[in-house]
N, C-alpha and C. Protein backbone atom coordinates (compact mmCIF):
# COMPACT_ATOMS: atom_id res chain seq x y z
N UNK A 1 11.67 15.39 21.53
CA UNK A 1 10.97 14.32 20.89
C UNK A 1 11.71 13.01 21.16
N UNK A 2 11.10 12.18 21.45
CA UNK A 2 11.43 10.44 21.36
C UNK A 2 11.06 9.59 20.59
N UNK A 3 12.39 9.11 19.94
CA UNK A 3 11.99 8.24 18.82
C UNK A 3 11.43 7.14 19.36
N UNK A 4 10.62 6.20 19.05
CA UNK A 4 9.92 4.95 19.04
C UNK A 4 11.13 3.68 18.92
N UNK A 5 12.18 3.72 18.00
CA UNK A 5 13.08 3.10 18.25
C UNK A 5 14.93 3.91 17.69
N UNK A 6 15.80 3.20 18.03
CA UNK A 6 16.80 4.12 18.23
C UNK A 6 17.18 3.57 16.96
N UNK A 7 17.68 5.14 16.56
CA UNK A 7 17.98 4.86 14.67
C UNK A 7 19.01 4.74 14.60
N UNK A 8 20.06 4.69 15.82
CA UNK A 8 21.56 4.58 15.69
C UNK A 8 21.79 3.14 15.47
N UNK A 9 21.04 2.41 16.38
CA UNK A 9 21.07 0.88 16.12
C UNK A 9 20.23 0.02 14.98
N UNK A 10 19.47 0.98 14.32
CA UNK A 10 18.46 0.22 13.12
C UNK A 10 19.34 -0.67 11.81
N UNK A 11 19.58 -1.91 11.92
CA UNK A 11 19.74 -2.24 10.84
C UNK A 11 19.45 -2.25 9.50
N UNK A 12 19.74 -1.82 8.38
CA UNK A 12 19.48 -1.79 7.00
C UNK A 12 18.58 -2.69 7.03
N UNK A 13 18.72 -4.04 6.99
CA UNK A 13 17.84 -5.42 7.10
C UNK A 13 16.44 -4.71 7.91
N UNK A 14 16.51 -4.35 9.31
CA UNK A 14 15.14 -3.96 9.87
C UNK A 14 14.26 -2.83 9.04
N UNK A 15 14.63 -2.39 8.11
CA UNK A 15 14.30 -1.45 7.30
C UNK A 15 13.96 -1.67 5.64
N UNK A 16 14.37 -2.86 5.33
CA UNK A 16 14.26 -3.63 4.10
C UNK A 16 15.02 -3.08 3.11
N UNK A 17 16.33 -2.21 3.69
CA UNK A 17 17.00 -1.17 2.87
C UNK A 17 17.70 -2.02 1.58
N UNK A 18 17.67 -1.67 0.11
CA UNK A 18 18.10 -2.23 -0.77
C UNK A 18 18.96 -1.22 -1.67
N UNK A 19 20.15 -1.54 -2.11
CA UNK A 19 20.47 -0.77 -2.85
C UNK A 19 21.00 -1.61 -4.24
N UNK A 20 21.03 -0.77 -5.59
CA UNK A 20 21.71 -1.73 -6.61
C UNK A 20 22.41 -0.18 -7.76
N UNK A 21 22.97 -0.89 -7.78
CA UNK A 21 24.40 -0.39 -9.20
C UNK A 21 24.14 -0.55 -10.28
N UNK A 22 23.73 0.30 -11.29
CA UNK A 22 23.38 0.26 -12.84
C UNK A 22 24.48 1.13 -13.57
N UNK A 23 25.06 0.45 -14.55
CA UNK A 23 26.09 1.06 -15.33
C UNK A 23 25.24 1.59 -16.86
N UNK A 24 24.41 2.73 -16.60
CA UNK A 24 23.84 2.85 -17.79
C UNK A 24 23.76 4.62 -17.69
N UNK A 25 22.86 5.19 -18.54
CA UNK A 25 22.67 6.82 -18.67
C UNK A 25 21.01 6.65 -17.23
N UNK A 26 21.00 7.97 -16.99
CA UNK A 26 20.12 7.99 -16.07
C UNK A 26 18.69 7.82 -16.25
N UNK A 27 18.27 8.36 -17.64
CA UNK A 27 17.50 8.18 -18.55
C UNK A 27 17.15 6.34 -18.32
N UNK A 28 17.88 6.07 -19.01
CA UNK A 28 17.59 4.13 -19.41
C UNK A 28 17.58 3.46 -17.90
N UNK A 29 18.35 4.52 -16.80
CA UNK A 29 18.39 3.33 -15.68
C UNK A 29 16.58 3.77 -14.97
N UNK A 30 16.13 4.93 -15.01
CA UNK A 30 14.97 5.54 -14.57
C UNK A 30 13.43 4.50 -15.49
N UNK A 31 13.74 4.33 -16.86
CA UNK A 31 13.25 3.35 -17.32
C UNK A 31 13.42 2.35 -17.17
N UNK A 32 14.54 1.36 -17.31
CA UNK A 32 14.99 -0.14 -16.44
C UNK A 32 14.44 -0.07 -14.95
N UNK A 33 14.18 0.70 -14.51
CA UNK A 33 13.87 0.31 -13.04
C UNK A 33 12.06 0.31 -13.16
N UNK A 34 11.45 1.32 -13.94
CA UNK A 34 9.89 1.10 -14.13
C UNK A 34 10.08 -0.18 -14.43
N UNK A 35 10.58 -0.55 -15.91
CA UNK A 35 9.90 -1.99 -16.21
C UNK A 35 10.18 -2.99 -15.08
N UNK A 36 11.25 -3.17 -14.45
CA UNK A 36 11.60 -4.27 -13.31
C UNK A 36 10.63 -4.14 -12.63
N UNK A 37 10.24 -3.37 -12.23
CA UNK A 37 8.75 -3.41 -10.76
C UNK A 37 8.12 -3.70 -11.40
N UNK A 38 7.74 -3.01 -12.57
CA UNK A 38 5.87 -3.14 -13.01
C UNK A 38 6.30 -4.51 -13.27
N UNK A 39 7.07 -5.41 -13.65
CA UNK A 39 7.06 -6.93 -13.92
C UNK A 39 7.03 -8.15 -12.97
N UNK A 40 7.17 -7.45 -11.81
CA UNK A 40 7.52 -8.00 -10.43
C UNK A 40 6.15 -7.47 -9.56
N UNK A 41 5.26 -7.02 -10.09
CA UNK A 41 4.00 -6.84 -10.00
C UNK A 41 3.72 -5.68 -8.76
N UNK A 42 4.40 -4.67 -9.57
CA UNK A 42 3.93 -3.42 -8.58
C UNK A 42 3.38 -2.43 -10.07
N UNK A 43 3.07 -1.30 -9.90
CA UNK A 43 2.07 -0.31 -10.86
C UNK A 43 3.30 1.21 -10.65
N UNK A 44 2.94 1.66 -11.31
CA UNK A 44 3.71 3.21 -10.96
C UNK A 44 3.18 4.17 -11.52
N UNK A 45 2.06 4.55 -9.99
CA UNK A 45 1.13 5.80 -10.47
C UNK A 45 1.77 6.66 -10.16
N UNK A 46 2.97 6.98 -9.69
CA UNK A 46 3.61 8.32 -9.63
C UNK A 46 4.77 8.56 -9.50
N UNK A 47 5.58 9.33 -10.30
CA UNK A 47 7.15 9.59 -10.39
C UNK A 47 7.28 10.80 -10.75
N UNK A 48 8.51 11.22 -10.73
CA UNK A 48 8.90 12.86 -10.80
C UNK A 48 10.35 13.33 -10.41
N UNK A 49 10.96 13.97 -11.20
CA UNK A 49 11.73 14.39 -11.18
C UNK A 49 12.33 15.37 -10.10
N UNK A 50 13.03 14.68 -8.97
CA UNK A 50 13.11 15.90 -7.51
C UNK A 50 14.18 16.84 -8.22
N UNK A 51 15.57 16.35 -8.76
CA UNK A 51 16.48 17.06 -9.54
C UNK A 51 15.82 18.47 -10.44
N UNK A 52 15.28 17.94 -11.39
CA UNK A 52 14.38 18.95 -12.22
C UNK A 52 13.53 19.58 -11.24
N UNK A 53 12.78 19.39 -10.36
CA UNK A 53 12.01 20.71 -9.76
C UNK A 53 12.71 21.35 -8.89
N UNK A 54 13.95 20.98 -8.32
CA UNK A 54 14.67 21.92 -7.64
C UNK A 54 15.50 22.59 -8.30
N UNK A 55 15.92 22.42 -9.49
CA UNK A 55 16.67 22.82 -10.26
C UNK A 55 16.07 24.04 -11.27
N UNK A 56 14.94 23.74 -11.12
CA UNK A 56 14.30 24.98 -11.74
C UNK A 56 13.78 25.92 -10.81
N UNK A 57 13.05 25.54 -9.48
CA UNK A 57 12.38 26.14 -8.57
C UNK A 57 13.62 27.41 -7.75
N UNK A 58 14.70 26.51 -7.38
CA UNK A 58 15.83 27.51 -6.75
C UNK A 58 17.34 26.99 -7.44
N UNK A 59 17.20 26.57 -8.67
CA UNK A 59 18.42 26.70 -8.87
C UNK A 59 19.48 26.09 -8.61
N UNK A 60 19.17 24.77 -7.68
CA UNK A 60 19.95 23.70 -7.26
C UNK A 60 20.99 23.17 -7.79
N UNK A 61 21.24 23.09 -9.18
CA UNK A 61 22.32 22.59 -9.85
C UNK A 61 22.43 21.06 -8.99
N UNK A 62 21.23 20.40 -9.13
CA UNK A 62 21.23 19.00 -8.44
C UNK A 62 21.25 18.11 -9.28
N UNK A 63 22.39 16.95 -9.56
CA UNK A 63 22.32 15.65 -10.51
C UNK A 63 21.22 15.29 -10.55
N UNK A 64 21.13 14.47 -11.58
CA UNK A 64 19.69 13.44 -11.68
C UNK A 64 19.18 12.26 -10.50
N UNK A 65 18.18 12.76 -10.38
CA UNK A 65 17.56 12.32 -8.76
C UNK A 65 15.99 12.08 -9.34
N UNK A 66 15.49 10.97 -9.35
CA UNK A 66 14.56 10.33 -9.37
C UNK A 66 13.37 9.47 -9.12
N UNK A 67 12.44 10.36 -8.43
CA UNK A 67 11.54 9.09 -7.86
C UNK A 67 10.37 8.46 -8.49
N UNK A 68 10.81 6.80 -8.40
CA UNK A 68 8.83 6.45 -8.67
C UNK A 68 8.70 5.79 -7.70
N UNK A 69 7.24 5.90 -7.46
CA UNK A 69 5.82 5.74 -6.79
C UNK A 69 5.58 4.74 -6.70
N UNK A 70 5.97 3.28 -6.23
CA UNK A 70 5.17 1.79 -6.97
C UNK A 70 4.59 1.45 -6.03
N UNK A 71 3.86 0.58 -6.38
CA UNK A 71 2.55 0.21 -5.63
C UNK A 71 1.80 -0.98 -6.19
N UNK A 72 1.50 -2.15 -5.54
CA UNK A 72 0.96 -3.00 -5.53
C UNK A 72 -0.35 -3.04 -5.09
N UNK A 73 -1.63 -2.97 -6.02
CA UNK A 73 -2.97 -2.71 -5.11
C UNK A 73 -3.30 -3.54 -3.87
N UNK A 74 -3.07 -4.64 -4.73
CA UNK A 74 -3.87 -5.86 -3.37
C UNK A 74 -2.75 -5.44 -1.92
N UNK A 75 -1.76 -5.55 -1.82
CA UNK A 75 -0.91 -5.23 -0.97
C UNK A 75 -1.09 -4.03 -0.50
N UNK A 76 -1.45 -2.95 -1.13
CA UNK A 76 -1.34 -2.10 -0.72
C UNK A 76 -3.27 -1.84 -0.02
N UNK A 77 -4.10 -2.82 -0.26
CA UNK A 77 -5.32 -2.55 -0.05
C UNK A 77 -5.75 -3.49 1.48
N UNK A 78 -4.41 -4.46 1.52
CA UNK A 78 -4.34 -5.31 2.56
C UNK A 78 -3.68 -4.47 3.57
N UNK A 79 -2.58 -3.39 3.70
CA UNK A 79 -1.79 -3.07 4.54
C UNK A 79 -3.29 -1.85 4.97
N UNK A 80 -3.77 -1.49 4.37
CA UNK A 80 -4.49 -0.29 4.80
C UNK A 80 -5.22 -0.91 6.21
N UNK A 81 -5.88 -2.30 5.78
CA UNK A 81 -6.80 -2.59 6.52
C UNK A 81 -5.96 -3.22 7.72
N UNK A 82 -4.77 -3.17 7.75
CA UNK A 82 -3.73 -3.80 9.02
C UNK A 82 -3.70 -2.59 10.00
N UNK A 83 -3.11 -1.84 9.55
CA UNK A 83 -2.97 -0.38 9.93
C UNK A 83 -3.71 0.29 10.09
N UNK A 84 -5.00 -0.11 10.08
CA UNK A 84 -6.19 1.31 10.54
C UNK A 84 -5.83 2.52 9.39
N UNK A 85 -5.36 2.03 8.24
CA UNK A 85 -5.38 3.46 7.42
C UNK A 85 -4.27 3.89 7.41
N UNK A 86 -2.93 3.88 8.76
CA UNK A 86 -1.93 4.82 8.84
C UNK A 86 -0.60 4.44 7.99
N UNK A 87 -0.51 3.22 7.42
CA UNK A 87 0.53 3.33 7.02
C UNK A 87 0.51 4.10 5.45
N UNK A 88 -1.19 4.12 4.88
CA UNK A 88 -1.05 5.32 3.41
C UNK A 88 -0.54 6.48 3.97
N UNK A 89 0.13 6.62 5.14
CA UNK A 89 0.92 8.15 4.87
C UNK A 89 1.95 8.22 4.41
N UNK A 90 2.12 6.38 3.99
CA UNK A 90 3.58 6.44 3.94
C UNK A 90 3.96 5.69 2.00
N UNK A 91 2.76 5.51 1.60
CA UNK A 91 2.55 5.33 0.26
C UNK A 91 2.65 6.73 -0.50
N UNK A 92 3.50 6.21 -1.40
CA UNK A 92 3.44 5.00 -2.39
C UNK A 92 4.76 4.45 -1.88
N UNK A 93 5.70 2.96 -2.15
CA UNK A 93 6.56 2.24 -1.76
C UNK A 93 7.55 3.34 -2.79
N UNK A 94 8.08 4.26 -2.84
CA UNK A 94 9.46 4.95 -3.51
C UNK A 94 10.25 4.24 -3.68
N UNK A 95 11.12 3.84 -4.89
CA UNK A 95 12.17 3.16 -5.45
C UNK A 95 12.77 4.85 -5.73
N UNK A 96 14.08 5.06 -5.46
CA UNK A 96 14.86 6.46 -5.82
C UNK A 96 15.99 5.58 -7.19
N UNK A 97 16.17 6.80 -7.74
CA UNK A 97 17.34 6.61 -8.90
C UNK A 97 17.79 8.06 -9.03
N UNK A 98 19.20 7.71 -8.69
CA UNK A 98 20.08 9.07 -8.50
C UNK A 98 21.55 8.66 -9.24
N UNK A 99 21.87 9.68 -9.65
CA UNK A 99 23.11 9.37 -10.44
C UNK A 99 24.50 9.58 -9.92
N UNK A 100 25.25 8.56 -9.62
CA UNK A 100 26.63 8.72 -8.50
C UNK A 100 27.41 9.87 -9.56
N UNK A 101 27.54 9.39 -10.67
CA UNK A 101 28.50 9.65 -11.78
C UNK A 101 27.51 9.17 -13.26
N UNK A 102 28.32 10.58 -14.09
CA UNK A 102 27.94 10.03 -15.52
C UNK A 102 28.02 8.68 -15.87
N UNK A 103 26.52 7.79 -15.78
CA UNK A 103 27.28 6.24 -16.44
C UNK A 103 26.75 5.27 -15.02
N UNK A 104 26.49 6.16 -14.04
CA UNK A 104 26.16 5.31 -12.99
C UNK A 104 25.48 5.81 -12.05
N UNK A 105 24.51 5.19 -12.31
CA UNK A 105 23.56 5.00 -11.12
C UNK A 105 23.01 3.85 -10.04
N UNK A 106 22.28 4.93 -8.98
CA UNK A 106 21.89 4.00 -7.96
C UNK A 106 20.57 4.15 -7.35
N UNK A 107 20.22 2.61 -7.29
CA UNK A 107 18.61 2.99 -7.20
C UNK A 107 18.77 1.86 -5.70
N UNK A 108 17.84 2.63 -4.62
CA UNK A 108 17.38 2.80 -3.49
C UNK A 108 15.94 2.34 -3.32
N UNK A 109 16.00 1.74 -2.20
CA UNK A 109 14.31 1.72 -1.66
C UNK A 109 14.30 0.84 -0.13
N UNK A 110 13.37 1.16 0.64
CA UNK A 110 13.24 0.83 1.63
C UNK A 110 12.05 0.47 2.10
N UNK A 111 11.58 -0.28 3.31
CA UNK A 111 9.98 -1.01 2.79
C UNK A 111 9.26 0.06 3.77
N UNK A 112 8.07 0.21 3.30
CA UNK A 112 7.34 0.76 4.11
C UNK A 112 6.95 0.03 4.82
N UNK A 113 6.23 -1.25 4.73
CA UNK A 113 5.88 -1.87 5.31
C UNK A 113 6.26 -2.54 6.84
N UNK A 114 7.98 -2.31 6.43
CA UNK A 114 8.46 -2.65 7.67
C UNK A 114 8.67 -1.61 8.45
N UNK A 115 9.42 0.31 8.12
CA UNK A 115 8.84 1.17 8.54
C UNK A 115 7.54 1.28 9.32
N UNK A 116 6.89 1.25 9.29
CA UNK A 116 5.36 1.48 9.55
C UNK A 116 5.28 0.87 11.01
N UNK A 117 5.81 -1.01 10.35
CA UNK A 117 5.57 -1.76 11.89
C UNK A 117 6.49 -1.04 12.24
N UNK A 118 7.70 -0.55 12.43
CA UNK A 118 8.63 -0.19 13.20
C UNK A 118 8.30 1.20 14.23
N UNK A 119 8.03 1.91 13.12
CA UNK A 119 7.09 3.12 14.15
C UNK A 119 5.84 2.93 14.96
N UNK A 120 5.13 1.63 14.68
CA UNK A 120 4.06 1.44 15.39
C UNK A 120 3.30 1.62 14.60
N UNK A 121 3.09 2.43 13.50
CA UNK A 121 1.92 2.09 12.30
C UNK A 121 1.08 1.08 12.05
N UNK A 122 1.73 0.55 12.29
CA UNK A 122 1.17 -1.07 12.10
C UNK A 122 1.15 -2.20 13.01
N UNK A 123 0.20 -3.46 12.76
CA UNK A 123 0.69 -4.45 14.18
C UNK A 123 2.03 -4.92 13.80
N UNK A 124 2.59 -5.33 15.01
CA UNK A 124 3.64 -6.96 14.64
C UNK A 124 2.99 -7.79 15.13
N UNK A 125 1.88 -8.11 14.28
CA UNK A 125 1.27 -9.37 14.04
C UNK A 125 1.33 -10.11 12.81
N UNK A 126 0.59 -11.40 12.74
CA UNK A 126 1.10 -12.13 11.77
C UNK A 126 0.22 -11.64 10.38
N UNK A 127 -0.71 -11.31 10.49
CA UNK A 127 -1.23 -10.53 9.07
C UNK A 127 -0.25 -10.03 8.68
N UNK A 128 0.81 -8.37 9.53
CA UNK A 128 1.42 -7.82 9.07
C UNK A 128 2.84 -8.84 8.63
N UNK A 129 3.19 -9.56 9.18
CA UNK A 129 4.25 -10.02 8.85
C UNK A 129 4.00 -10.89 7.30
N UNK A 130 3.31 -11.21 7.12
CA UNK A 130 2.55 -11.72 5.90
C UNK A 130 3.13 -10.63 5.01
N UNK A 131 2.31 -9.33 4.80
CA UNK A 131 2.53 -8.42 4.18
C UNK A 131 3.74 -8.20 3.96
N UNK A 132 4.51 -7.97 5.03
CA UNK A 132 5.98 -7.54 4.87
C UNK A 132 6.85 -8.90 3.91
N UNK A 133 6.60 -10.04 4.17
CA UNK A 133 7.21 -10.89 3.35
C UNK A 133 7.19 -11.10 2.25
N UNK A 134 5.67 -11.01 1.75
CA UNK A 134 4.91 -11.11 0.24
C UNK A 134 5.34 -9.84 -0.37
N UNK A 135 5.43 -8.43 0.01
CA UNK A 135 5.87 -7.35 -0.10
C UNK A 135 7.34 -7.47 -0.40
N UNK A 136 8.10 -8.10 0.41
CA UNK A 136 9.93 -8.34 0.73
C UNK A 136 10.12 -9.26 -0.84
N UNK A 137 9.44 -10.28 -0.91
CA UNK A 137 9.32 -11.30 -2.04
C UNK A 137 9.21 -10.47 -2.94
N UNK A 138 8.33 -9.61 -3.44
CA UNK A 138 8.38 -8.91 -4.80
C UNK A 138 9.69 -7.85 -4.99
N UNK A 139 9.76 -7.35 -3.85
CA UNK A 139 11.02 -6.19 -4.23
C UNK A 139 12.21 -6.56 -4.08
N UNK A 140 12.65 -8.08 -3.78
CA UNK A 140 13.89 -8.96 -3.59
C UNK A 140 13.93 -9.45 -5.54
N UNK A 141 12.84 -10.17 -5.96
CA UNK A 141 12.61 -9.85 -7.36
C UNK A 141 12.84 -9.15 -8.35
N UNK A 142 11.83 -7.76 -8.01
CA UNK A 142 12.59 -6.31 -9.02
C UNK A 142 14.40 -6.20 -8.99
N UNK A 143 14.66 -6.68 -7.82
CA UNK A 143 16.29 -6.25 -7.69
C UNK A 143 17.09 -7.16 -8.06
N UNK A 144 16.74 -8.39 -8.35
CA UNK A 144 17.03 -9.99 -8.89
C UNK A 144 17.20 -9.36 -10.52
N UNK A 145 16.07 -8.98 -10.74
CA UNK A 145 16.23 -8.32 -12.20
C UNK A 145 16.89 -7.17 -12.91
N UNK A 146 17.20 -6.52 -12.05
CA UNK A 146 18.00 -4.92 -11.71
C UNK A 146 19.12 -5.29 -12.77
């Protein structure tokens, strides 16, 4: 297989990779991170516990590991129509919250949007770059608030 571009050289930045440090229980940081998006105007139709279903399914003995689902409609109703449809394979935008240590966590996320163009999902045209910015603008926000 051939990658589309070489992941040895991918910058964090080309990827919209964000990370942030919460000194709280995993519980309150899994909630602090819903309210920051949904206020920064994304929705969160879906989250779930990866820790808890592996931990019950086989027994994983896996820390607290956390994903939600966020999603911005209009954005997300604009990227569809950029992409011919392909980048919803890659929805919903996942924010992760995983726990380094009792007391601390770290919450993760990376853009799809720029993913997508990167694999070719999408154009690098200026619609998409639109998206990716207005998109970049809200989740530079949630993490302003973090």
């Amino acid at each position: 297989m051939t990658f589309p571009i070489d992941p040895t050289v991918v910058d964090p930045e080309d990827i919209g990779e964000k990370r942030a440090t919460l000194e709280m229980s995993h519980e309150e940081a899994v909630e602090h991170v819903r309210e920051t998006f949904e206020a920064a105007g994304f929705g969160v139709p879906v989250e779930f516990s990866v820790s808890g279903m592996l931990n019950e399914k086989i027994d994983a003995g896996r820390d607290p590991y956390y994903v939600l689902g966020a999603c911005n409609p209009a954005m997300a109703d604009r990227v569809l129509d950029a992409s011919e449809g392909r980048v919803g394979a890659l929805m919903p935008c996942n924010v992760v919250v995983w726990e380094e240590k009792p007391g601390v966590q770290t919450v993760y996320h990376v853009s799809i949007m720029r993913i997508g163009r990167l694999l070719g999902m999408a154009p690098d045209d200026e619609e998409m770059a639109d998206i990716v910015a207005e998109t970049g603008e809200m989740v530079e926000a949630a993490y302003a608030a973090l």
